[in-house]
N, C-alpha and C. Protein backbone atom coordinates (compact mmCIF):
# COMPACT_ATOMS: atom_id res chain seq x y z
N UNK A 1 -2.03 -27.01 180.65
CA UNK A 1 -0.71 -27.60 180.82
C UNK A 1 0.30 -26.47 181.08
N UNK A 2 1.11 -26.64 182.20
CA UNK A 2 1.71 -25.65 182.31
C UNK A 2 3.16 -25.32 181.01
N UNK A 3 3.78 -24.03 181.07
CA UNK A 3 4.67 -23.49 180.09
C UNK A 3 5.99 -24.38 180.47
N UNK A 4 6.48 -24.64 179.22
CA UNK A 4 7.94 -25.30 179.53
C UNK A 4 8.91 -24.25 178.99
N UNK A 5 10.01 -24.49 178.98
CA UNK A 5 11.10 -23.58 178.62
C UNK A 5 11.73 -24.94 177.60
N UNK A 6 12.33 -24.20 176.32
CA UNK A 6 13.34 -24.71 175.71
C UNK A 6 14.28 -24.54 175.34
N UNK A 7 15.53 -24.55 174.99
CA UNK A 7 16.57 -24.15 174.52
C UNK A 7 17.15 -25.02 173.07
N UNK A 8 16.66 -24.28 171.95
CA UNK A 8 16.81 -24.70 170.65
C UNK A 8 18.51 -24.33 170.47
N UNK A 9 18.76 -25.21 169.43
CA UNK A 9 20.54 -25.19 169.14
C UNK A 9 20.65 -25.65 167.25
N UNK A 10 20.23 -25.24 166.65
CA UNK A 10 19.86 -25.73 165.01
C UNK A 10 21.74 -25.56 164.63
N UNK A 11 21.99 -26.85 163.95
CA UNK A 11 23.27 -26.99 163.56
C UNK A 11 23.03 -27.75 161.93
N UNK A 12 22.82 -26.54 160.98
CA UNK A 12 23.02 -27.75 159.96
C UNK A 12 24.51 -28.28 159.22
N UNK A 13 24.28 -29.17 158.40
CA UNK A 13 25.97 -29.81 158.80
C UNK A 13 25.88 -30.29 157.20
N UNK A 14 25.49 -30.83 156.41
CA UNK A 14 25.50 -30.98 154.82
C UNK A 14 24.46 -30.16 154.07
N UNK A 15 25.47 -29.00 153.59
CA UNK A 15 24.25 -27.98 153.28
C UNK A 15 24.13 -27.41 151.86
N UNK A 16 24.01 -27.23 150.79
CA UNK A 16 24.41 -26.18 149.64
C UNK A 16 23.98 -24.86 150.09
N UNK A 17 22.86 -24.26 151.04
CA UNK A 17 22.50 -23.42 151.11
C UNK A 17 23.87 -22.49 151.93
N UNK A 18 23.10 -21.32 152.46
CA UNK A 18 24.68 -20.46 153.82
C UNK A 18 23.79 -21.01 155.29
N UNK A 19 24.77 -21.86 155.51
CA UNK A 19 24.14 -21.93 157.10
C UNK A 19 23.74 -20.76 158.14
N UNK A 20 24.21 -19.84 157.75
CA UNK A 20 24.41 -18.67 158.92
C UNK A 20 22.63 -18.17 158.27
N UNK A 21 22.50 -17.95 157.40
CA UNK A 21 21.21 -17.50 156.61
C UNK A 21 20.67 -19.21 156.89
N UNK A 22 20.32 -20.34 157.66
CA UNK A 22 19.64 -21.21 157.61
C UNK A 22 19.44 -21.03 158.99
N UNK A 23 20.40 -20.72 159.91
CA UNK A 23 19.97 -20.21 161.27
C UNK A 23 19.33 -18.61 161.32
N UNK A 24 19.79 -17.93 160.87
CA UNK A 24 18.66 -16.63 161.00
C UNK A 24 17.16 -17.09 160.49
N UNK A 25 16.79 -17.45 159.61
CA UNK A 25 15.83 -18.34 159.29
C UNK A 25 14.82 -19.15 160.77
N UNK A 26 15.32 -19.50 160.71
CA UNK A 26 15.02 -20.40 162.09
C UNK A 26 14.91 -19.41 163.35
N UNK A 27 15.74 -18.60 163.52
CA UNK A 27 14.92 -17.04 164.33
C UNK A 27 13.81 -17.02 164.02
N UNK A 28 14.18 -16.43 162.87
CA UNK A 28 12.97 -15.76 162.07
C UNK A 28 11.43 -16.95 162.82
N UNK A 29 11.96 -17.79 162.20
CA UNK A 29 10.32 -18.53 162.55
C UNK A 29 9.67 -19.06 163.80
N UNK A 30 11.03 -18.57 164.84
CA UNK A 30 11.02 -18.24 166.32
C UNK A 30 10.15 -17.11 166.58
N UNK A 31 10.74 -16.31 166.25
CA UNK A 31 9.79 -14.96 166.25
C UNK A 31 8.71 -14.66 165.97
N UNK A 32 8.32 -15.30 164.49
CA UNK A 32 7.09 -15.43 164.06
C UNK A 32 6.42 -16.27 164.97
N UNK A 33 6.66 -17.38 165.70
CA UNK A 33 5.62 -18.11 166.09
C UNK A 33 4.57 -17.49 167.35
N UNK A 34 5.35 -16.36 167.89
CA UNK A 34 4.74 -15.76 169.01
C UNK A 34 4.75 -16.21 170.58
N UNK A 35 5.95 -17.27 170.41
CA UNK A 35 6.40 -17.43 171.56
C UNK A 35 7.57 -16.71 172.53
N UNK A 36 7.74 -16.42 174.01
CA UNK A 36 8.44 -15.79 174.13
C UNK A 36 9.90 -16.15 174.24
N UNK A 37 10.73 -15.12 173.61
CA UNK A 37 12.42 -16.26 173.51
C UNK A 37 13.13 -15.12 173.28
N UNK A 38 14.54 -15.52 173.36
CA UNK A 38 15.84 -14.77 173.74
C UNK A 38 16.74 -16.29 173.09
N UNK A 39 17.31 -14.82 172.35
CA UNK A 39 18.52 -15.48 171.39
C UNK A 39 19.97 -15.24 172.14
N UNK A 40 20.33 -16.63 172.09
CA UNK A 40 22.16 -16.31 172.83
C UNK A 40 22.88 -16.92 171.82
N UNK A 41 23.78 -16.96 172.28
CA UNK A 41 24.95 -17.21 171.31
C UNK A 41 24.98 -17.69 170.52
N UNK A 42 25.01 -19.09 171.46
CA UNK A 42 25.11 -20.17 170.97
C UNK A 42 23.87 -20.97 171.30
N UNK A 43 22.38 -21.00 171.25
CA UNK A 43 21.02 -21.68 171.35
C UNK A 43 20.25 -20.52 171.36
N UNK A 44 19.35 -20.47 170.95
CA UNK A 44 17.67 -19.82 171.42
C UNK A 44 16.73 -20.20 172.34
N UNK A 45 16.24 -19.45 173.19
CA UNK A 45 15.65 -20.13 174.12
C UNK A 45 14.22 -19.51 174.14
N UNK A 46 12.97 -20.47 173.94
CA UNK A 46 11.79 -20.18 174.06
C UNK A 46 11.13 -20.73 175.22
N UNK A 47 9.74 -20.70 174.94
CA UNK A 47 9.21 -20.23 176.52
C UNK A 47 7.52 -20.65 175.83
N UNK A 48 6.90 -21.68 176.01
CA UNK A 48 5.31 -21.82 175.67
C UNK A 48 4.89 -22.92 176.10
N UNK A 49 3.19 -23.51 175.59
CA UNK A 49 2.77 -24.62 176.08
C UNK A 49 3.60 -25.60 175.65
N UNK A 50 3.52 -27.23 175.87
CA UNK A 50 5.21 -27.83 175.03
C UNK A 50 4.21 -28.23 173.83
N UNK A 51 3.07 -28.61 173.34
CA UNK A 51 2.48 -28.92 172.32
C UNK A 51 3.48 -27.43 170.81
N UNK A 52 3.01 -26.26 171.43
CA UNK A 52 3.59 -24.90 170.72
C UNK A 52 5.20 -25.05 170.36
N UNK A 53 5.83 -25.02 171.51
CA UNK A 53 7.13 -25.92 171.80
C UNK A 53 7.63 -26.85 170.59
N UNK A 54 7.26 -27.58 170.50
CA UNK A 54 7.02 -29.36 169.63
C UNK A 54 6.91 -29.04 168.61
N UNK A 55 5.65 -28.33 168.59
CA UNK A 55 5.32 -27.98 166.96
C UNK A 55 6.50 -27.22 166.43
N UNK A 56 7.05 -25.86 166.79
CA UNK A 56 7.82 -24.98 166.34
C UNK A 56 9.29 -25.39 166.02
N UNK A 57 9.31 -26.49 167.21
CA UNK A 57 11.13 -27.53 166.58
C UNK A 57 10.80 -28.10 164.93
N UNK A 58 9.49 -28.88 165.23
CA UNK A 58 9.62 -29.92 164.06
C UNK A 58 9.26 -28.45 162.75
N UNK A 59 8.86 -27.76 163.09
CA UNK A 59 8.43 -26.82 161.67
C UNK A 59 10.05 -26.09 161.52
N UNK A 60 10.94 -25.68 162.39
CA UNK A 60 12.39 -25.61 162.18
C UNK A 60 13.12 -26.70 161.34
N UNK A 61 12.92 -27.87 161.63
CA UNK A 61 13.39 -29.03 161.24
C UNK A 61 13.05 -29.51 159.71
N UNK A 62 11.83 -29.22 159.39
CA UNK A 62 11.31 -29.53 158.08
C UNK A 62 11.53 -27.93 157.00
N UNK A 63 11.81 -27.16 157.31
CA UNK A 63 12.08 -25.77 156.91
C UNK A 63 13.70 -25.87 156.61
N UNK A 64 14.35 -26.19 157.41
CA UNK A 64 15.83 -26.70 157.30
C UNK A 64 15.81 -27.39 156.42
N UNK A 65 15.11 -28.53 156.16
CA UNK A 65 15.50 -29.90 155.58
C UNK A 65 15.06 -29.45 153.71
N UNK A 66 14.39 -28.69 153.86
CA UNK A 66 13.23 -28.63 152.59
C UNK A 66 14.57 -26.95 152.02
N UNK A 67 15.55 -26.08 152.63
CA UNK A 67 15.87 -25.25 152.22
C UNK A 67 17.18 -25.17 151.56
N UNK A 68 17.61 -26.27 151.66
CA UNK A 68 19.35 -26.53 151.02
C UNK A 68 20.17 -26.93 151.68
N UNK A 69 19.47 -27.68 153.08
CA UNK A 69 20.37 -28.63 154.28
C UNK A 69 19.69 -30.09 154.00
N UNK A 70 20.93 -30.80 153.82
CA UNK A 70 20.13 -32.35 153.36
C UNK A 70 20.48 -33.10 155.14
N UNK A 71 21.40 -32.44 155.70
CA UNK A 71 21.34 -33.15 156.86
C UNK A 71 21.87 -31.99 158.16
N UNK A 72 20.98 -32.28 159.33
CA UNK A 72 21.25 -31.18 160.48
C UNK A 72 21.45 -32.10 161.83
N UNK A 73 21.69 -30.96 162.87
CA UNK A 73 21.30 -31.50 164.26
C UNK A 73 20.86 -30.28 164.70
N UNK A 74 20.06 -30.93 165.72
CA UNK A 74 18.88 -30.00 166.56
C UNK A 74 19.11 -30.39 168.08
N UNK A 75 19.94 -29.78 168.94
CA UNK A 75 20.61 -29.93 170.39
C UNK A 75 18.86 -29.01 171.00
N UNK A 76 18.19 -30.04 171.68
CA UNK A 76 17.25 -29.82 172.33
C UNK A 76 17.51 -29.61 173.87
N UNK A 77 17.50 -28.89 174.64
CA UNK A 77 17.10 -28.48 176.38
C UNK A 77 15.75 -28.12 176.39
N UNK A 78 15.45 -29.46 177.36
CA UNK A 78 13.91 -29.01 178.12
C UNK A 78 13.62 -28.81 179.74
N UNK A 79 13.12 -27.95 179.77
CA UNK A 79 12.99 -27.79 181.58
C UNK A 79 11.43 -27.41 181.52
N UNK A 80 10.77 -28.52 182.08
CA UNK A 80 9.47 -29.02 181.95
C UNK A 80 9.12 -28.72 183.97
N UNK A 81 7.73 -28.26 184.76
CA UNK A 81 7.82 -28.71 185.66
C UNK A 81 6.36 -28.67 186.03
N UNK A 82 5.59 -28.74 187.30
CA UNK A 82 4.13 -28.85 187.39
C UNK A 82 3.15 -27.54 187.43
N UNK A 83 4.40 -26.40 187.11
CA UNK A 83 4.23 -24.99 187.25
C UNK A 83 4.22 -24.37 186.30
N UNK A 84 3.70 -23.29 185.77
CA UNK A 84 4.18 -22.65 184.45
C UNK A 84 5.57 -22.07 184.76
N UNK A 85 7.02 -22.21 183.94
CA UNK A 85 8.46 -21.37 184.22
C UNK A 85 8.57 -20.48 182.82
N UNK A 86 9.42 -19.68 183.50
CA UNK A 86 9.64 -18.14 182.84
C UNK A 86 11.09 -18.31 183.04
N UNK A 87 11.23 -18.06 181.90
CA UNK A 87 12.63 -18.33 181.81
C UNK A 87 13.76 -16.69 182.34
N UNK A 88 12.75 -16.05 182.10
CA UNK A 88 13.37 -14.72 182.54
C UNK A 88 13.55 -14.56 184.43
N UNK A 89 12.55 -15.77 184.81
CA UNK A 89 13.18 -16.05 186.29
C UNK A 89 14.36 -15.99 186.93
N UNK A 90 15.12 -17.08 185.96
CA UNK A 90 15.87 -17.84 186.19
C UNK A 90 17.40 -16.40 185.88
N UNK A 91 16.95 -15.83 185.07
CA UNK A 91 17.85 -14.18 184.82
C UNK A 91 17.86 -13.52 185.57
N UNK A 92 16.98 -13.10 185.96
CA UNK A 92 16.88 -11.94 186.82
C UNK A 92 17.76 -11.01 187.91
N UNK A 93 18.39 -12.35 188.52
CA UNK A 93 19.70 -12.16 189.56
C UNK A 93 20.88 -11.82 188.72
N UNK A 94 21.27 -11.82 187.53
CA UNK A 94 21.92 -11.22 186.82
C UNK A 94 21.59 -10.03 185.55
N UNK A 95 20.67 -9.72 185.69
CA UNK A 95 20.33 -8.32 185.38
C UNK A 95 20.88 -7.27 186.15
């Protein structure tokens, strides 16, 4: 199956925990997963099969939920196509 690109956006919104430490977190387990991604501002953007993809939102999502956020949002971008995409493609002309 070819690679999709995603653009993760983790917003938690009723929290006791520090949100800012609930989004580094969520790097963090970006990073760990061994997919390839680039952090911007404002979203993270990864890069794998979408099964890898899928899995790594919902393990964000239950990691959030289970850490001192009783309620979040998760702003998903998918760019899916019959090709494997590289998201560093789509950069390149501005490098």
């Amino acid at each position: 199956m070819p690679k999709i690109n995603a653009a993760i956006q983790l917003l938690p919104t009723k929290c006791s925990a520090d949100r800012i430490a609930l989004i580094d977190n969520a790097i963090a387990r970006i990073h760990n997963s061994g997919l390839l991604y680039k952090v911007c501002p404002f979203e993270t953007v990864v890069e794998g099969e979408p099964e890898a993809v899928y899995a790594l939102i919902e393990d964000i999502r239950k990691d959030t939920l289970s850490n001192g956020c009783e309620e979040l949002l998760i702003n998903i971008k998918i760019h899916a196509a019959t090709q494997d995409l590289h998201f560093q493609d789509k950069l390149e002309k501005y490098a």
